[in-house]
C-alpha atoms as a PDB file:
ATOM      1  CA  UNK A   1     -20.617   2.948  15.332  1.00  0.00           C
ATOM      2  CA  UNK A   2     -21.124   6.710  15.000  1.00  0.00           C
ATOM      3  CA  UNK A   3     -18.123   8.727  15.492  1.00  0.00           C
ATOM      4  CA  UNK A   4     -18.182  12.846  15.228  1.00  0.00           C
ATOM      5  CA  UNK A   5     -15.476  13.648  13.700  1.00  0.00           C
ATOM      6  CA  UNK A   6     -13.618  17.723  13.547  1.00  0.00           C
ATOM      7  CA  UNK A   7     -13.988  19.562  10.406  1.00  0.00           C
ATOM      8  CA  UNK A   8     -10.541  19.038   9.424  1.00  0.00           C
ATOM      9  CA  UNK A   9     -10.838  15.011  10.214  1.00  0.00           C
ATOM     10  CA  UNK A  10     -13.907  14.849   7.814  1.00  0.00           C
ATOM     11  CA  UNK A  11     -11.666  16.899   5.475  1.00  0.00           C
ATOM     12  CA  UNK A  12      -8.491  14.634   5.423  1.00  0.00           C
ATOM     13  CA  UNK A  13     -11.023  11.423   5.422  1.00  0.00           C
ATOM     14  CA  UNK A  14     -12.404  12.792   2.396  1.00  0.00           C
ATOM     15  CA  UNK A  15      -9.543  13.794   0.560  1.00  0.00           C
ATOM     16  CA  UNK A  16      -7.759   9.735   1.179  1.00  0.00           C
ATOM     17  CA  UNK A  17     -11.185   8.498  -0.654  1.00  0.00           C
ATOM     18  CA  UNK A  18     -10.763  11.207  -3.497  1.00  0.00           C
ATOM     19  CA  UNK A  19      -6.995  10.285  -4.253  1.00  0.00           C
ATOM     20  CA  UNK A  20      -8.226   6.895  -4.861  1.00  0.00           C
ATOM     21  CA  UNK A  21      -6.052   5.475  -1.950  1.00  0.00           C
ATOM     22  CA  UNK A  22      -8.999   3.945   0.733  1.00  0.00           C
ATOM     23  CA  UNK A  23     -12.763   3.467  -0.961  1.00  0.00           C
ATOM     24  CA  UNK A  24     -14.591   4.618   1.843  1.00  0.00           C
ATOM     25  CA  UNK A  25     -14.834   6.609   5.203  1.00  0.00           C
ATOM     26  CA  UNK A  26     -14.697   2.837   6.554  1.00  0.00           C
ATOM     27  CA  UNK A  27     -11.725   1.605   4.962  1.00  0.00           C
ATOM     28  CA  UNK A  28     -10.038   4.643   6.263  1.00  0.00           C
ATOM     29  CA  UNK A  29     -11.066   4.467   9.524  1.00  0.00           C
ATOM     30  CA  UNK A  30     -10.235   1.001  10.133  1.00  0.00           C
ATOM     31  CA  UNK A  31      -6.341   1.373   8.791  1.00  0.00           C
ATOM     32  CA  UNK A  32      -6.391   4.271  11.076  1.00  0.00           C
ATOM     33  CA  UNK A  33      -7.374   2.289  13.906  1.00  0.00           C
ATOM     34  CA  UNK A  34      -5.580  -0.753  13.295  1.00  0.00           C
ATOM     35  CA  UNK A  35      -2.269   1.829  12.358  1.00  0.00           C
ATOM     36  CA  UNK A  36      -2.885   3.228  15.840  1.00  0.00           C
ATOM     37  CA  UNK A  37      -3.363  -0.293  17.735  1.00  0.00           C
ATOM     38  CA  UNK A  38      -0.330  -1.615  15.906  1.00  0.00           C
ATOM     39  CA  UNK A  39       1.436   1.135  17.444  1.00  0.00           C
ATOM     40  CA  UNK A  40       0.166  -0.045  20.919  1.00  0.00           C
ATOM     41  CA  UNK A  41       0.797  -3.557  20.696  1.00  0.00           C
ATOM     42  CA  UNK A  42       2.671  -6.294  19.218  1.00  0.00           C
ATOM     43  CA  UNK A  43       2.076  -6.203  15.175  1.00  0.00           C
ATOM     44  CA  UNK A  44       0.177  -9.220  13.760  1.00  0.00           C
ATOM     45  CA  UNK A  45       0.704  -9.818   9.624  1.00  0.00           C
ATOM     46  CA  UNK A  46      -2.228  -8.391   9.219  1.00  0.00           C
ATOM     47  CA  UNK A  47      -1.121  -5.169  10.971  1.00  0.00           C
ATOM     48  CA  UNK A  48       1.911  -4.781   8.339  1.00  0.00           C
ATOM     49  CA  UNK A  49      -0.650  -4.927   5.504  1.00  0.00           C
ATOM     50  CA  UNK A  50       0.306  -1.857   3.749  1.00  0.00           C
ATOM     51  CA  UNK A  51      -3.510  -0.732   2.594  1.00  0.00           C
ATOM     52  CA  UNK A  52      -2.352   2.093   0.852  1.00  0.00           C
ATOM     53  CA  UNK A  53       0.140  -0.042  -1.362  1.00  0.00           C
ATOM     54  CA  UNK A  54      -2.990  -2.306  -1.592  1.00  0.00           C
ATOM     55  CA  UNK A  55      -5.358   0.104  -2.816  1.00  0.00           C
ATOM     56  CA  UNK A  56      -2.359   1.711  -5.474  1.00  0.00           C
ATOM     57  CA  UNK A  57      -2.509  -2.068  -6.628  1.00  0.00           C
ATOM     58  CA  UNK A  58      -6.205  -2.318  -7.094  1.00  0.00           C
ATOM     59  CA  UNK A  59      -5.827   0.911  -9.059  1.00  0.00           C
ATOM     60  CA  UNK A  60      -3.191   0.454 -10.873  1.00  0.00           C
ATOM     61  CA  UNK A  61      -3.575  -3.268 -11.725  1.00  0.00           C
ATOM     62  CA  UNK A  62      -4.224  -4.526 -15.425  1.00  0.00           C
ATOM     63  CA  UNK A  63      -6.551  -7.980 -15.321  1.00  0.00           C
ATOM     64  CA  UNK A  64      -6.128  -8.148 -19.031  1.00  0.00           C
ATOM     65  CA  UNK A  65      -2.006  -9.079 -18.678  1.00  0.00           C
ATOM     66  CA  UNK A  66      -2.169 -13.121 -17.868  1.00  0.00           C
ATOM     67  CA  UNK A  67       0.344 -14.159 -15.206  1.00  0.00           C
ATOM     68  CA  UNK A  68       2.667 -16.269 -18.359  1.00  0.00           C
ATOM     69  CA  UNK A  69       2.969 -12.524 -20.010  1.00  0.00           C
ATOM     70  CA  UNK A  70       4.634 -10.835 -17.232  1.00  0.00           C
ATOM     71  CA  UNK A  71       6.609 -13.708 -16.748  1.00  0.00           C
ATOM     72  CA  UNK A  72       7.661 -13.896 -20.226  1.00  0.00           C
ATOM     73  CA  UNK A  73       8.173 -10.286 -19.788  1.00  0.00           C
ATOM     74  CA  UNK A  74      10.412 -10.085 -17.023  1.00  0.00           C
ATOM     75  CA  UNK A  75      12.645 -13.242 -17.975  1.00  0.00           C
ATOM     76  CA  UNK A  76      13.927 -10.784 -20.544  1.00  0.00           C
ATOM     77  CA  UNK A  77      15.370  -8.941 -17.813  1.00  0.00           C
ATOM     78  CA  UNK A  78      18.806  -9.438 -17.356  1.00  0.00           C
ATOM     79  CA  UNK A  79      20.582 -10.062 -13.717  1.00  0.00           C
ATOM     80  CA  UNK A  80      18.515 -10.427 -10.719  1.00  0.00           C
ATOM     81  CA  UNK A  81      16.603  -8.136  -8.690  1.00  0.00           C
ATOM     82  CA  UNK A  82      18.232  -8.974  -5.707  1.00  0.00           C
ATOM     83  CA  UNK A  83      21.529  -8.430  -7.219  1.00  0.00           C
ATOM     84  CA  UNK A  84      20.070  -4.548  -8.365  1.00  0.00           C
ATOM     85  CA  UNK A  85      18.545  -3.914  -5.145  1.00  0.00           C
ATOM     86  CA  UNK A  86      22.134  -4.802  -3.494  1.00  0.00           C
ATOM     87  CA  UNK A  87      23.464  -2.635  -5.481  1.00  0.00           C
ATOM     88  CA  UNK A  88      21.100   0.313  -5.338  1.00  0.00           C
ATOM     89  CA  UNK A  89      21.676   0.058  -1.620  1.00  0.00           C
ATOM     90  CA  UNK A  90      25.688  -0.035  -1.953  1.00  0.00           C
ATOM     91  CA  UNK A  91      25.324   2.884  -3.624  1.00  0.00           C
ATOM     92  CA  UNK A  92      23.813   5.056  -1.242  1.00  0.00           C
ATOM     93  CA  UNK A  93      25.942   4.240   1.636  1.00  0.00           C
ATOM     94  CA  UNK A  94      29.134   4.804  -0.715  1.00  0.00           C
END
Protein backbone atom coordinates (compact mmCIF):
# COMPACT_ATOMS: atom_id res chain seq x y z
CA UNK A 1 0.00 0.00 0.00
CA UNK A 2 0.97 3.52 -1.11
CA UNK A 3 -0.30 6.21 1.01
CA UNK A 4 0.50 10.18 0.21
CA UNK A 5 1.05 11.54 3.06
CA UNK A 6 1.05 15.93 3.96
CA UNK A 7 4.33 17.49 4.43
CA UNK A 8 3.94 17.76 8.02
CA UNK A 9 2.80 13.82 8.28
CA UNK A 10 6.09 12.83 6.44
CA UNK A 11 7.72 15.25 8.93
CA UNK A 12 6.35 13.81 12.28
CA UNK A 13 6.84 10.09 10.65
CA UNK A 14 10.31 10.96 10.26
CA UNK A 15 11.12 12.53 13.33
CA UNK A 16 9.39 9.05 15.55
CA UNK A 17 12.15 6.95 13.39
CA UNK A 18 14.98 9.56 14.29
CA UNK A 19 14.22 9.53 18.17
CA UNK A 20 14.78 5.92 17.98
CA UNK A 21 11.13 5.19 19.14
CA UNK A 22 9.50 3.11 15.78
CA UNK A 23 12.35 1.68 13.12
CA UNK A 24 10.55 2.48 10.17
CA UNK A 25 7.79 4.50 8.28
CA UNK A 26 6.00 0.93 8.67
CA UNK A 27 6.26 0.37 12.21
CA UNK A 28 4.84 3.78 12.62
CA UNK A 29 2.17 3.50 10.50
CA UNK A 30 0.86 0.36 11.74
CA UNK A 31 0.77 1.60 15.68
CA UNK A 32 -0.96 4.49 14.18
CA UNK A 33 -3.48 2.46 12.64
CA UNK A 34 -3.94 -0.09 15.11
CA UNK A 35 -3.93 3.16 17.93
CA UNK A 36 -6.75 4.52 15.77
CA UNK A 37 -8.78 1.07 15.35
CA UNK A 38 -8.34 0.43 19.05
CA UNK A 39 -10.04 3.59 19.50
CA UNK A 40 -12.96 2.29 17.29
CA UNK A 41 -13.43 -0.98 18.67
CA UNK A 42 -13.08 -3.25 21.48
CA UNK A 43 -9.11 -3.48 22.44
CA UNK A 44 -7.51 -6.92 21.88
CA UNK A 45 -3.95 -7.55 24.03
CA UNK A 46 -2.34 -6.88 21.24
CA UNK A 47 -3.95 -3.41 20.92
CA UNK A 48 -2.54 -2.43 24.57
CA UNK A 49 0.98 -3.30 23.35
CA UNK A 50 2.65 -0.17 24.25
CA UNK A 51 5.23 -0.04 21.00
CA UNK A 52 6.79 2.91 22.12
CA UNK A 53 7.68 1.33 25.65
CA UNK A 54 8.71 -1.62 23.37
CA UNK A 55 11.00 0.10 21.20
CA UNK A 56 12.60 2.26 24.58
CA UNK A 57 13.23 -1.49 25.65
CA UNK A 58 14.95 -2.63 22.54
CA UNK A 59 17.05 0.51 22.95
CA UNK A 60 17.73 0.62 26.11
CA UNK A 61 18.18 -3.12 26.85
CA UNK A 62 21.67 -4.66 27.91
CA UNK A 63 21.96 -8.56 26.48
CA UNK A 64 25.22 -8.78 28.29
CA UNK A 65 23.31 -8.68 32.08
CA UNK A 66 22.10 -12.61 32.46
CA UNK A 67 18.61 -12.90 33.94
CA UNK A 68 20.43 -14.53 37.66
CA UNK A 69 22.33 -10.90 37.78
CA UNK A 70 19.38 -8.74 37.89
CA UNK A 71 17.86 -11.04 40.09
CA UNK A 72 20.68 -11.12 42.38
CA UNK A 73 20.56 -7.48 41.94
CA UNK A 74 17.23 -6.63 42.88
CA UNK A 75 16.91 -9.20 45.91
CA UNK A 76 19.14 -6.62 47.53
CA UNK A 77 16.34 -4.37 47.42
CA UNK A 78 14.63 -4.01 50.46
CA UNK A 79 10.55 -4.04 50.82
CA UNK A 80 8.46 -4.76 47.90
CA UNK A 81 7.56 -2.91 44.94
CA UNK A 82 4.11 -3.20 45.46
CA UNK A 83 4.40 -1.96 48.90
CA UNK A 84 6.48 1.41 47.21
CA UNK A 85 4.13 1.80 44.49
CA UNK A 86 1.21 1.87 47.30
CA UNK A 87 2.85 4.20 48.80
CA UNK A 88 3.94 6.51 46.01
CA UNK A 89 0.26 6.55 45.18
CA UNK A 90 -0.88 7.41 48.95
CA UNK A 91 1.18 10.08 48.65
CA UNK A 92 -0.21 11.93 45.94
CA UNK A 93 -3.74 11.77 46.95
CA UNK A 94 -2.63 12.98 50.60
Amino acid sequence: MNLPLTSDLKRWVEEKIENGQYPSEEAVMLAALKAMKGRETNPTLEDLIDLEFEAYCAREGDDSVSLEEVLAATSKIPGSMADAIIEDERAERF
